[in-house]
Structure formats: C-alpha cells, structure tokens
N, C-alpha and C. Protein backbone atom coordinates (compact mmCIF):
# COMPACT_ATOMS: atom_id res chain seq x y z
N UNK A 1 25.81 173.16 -79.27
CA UNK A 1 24.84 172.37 -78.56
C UNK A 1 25.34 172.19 -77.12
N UNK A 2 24.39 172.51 -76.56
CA UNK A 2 25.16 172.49 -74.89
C UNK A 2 24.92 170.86 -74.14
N UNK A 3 25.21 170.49 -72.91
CA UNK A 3 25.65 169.23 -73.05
C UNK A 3 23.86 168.67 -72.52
N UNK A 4 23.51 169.68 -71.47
CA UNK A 4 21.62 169.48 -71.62
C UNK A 4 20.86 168.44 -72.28
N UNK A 5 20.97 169.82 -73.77
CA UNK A 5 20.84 169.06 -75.41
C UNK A 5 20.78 167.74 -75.63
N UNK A 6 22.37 167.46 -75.48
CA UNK A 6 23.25 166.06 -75.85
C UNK A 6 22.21 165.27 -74.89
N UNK A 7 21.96 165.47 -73.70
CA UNK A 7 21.48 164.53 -72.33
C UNK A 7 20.41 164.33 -72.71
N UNK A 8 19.33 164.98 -73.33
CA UNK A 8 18.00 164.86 -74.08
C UNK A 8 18.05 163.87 -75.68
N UNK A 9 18.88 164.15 -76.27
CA UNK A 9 19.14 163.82 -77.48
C UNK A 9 19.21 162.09 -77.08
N UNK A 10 20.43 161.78 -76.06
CA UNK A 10 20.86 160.56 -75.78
C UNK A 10 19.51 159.59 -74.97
N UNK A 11 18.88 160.27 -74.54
CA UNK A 11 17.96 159.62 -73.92
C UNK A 11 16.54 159.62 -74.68
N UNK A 12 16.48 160.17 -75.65
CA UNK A 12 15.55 160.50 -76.50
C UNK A 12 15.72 158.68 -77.55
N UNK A 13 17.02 158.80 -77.75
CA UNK A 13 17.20 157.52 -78.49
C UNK A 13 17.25 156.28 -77.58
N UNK A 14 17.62 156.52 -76.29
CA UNK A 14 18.00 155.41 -76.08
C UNK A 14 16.32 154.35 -75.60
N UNK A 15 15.10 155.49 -75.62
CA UNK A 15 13.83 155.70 -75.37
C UNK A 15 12.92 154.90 -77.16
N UNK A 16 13.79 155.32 -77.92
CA UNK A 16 13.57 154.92 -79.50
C UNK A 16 13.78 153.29 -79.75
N UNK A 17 14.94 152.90 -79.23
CA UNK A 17 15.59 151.90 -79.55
C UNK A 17 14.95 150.63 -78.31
N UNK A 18 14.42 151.45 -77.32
CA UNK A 18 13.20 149.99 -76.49
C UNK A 18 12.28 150.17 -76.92
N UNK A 19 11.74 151.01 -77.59
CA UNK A 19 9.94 151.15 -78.51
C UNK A 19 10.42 150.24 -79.34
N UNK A 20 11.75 150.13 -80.44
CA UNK A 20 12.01 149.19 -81.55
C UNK A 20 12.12 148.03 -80.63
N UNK A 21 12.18 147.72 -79.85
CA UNK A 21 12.80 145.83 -79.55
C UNK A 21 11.53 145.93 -79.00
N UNK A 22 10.58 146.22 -78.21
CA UNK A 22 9.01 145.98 -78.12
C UNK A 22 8.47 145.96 -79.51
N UNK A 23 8.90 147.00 -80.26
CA UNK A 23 7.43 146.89 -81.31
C UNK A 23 8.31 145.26 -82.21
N UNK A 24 9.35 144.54 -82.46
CA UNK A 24 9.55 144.11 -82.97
C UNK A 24 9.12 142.12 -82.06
N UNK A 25 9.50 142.55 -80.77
CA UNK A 25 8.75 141.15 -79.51
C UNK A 25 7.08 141.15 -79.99
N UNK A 26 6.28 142.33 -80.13
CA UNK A 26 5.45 141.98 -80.38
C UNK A 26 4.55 141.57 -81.89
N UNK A 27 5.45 142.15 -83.29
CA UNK A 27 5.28 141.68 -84.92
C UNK A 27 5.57 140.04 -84.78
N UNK A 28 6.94 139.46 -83.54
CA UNK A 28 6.99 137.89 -83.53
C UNK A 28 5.93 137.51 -83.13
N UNK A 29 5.38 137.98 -82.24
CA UNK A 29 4.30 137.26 -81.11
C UNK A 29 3.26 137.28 -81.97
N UNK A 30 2.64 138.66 -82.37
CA UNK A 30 1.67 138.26 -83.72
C UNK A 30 2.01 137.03 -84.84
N UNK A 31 2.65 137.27 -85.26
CA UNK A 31 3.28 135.98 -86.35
C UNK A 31 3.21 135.00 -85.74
N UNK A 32 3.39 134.59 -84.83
CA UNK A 32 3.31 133.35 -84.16
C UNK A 32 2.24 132.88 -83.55
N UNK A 33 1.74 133.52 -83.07
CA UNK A 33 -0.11 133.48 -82.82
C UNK A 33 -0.74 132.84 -84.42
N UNK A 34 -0.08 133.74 -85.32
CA UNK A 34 -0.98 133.53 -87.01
C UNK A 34 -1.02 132.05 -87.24
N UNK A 35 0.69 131.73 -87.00
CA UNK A 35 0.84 130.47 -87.38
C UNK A 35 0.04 129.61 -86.55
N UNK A 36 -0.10 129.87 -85.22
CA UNK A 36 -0.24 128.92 -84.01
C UNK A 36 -2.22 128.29 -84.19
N UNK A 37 -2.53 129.65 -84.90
CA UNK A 37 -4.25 129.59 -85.01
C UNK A 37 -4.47 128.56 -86.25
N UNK A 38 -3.57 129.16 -87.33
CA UNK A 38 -4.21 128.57 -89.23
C UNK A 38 -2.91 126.91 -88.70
N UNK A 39 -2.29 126.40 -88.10
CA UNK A 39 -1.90 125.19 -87.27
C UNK A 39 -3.34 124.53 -86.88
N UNK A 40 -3.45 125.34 -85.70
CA UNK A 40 -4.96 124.93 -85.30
C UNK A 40 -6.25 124.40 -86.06
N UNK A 41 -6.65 125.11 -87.47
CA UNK A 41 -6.97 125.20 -87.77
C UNK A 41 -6.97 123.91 -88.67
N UNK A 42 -5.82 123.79 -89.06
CA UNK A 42 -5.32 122.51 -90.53
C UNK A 42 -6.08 121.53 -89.42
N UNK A 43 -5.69 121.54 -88.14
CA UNK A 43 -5.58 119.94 -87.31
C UNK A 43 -7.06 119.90 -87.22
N UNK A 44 -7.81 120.56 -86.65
CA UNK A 44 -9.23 120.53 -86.59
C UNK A 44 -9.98 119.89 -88.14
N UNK A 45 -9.46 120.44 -89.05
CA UNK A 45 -10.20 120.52 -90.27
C UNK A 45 -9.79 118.97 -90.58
N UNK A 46 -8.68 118.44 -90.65
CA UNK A 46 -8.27 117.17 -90.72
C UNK A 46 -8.64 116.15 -90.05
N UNK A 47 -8.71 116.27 -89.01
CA UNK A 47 -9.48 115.72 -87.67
C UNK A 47 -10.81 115.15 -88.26
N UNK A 48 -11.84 116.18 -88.96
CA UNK A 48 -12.79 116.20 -89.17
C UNK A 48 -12.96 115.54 -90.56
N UNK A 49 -11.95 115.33 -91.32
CA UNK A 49 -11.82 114.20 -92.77
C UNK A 49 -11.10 112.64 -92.38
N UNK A 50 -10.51 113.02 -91.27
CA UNK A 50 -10.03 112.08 -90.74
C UNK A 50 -11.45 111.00 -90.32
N UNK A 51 -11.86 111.40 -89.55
CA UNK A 51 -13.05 111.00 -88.43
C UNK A 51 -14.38 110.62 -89.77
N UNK A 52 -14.79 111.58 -90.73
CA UNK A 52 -15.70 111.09 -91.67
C UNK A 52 -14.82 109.87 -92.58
N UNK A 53 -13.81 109.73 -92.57
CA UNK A 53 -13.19 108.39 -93.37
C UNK A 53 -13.30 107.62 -92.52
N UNK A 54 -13.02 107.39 -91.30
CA UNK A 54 -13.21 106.70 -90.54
C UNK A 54 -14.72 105.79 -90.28
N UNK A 55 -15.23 106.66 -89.89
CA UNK A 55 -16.92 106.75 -90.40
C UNK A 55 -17.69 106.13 -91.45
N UNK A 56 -17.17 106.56 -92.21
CA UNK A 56 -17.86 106.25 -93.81
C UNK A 56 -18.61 104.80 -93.54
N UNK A 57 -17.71 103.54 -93.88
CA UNK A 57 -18.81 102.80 -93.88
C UNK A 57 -19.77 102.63 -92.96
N UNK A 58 -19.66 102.51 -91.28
CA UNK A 58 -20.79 102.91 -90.71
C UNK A 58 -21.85 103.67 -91.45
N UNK A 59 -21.62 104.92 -92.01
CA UNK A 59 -22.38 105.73 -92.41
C UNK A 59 -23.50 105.17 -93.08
N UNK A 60 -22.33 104.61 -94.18
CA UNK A 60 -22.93 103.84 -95.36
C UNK A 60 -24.13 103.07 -95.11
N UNK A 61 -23.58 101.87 -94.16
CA UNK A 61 -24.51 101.13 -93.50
C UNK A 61 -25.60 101.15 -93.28
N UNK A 62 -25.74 102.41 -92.62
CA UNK A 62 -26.94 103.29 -91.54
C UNK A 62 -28.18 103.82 -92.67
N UNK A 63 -27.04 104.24 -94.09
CA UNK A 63 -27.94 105.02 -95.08
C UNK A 63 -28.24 104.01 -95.79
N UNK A 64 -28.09 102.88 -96.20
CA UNK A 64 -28.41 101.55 -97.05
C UNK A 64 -29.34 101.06 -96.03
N UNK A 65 -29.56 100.94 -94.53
CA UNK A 65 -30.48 100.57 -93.56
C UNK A 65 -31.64 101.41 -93.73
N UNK A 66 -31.54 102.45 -93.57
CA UNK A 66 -32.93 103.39 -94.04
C UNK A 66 -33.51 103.16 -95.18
N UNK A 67 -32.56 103.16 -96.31
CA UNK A 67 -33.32 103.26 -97.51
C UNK A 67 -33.74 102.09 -97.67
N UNK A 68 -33.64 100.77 -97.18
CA UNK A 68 -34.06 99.78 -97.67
C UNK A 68 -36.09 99.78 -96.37
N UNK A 69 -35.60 100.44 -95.65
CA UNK A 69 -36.87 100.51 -95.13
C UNK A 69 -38.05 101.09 -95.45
C-alpha cells in the first residue's frame, strides 16, 4: 500500500468519525425535543384538569341556574 493510499484511508476515517459525533448530537437533540414536546404536553393537559377542578363548582352553579329556569 503506498503512503497516497494510507493518506486517503486516514482521512477517509477521520471524515467517518465527524459523521458519527453529528449523527449522534443530532439522535440527543431528537430525544430531547421528544421529551421536551410529550413534557409539554403532560403540562397543557393538566393545566386543563387543573382549571376544570377549579371550575367545577362555578360550573355547577351556572348548570343548576339554567335548569332551574
């Protein structure tokens, strides 16, 4: 193998091994987005059981006010 070769070979990997630490910055960044959205997601949805407990008797109120009308 002439040393050319070797100069291709070495740079061939060293070309391999920044595709691996990108493709692996960006499997975190996905994963972390996943978490960061279905996060998002719990708080909104809670928010929204939160806020109807909160609510409720108003609610109640409002619907015992109608129906008695």
């Amino acid at each position: 193998m002439d040393p050319e070769d070797k100069k291709i070979i070495r740079r061939n990997l060293k070309i391999a091994e920044e595709n691996q630490e990108v493709l692996r910055k960006m499997r975190r960044g996905q994963f972390l987005g996943n978490l960061a959205r279905i996060f998002y997601w719990i708080i909104i949805i809670g928010a929204s059981f939160g806020t109807y407990y909160f609510l409720q008797p108003y609610i109640d109120t409002l619907k015992d006010f109608y129906m008695n009308i």
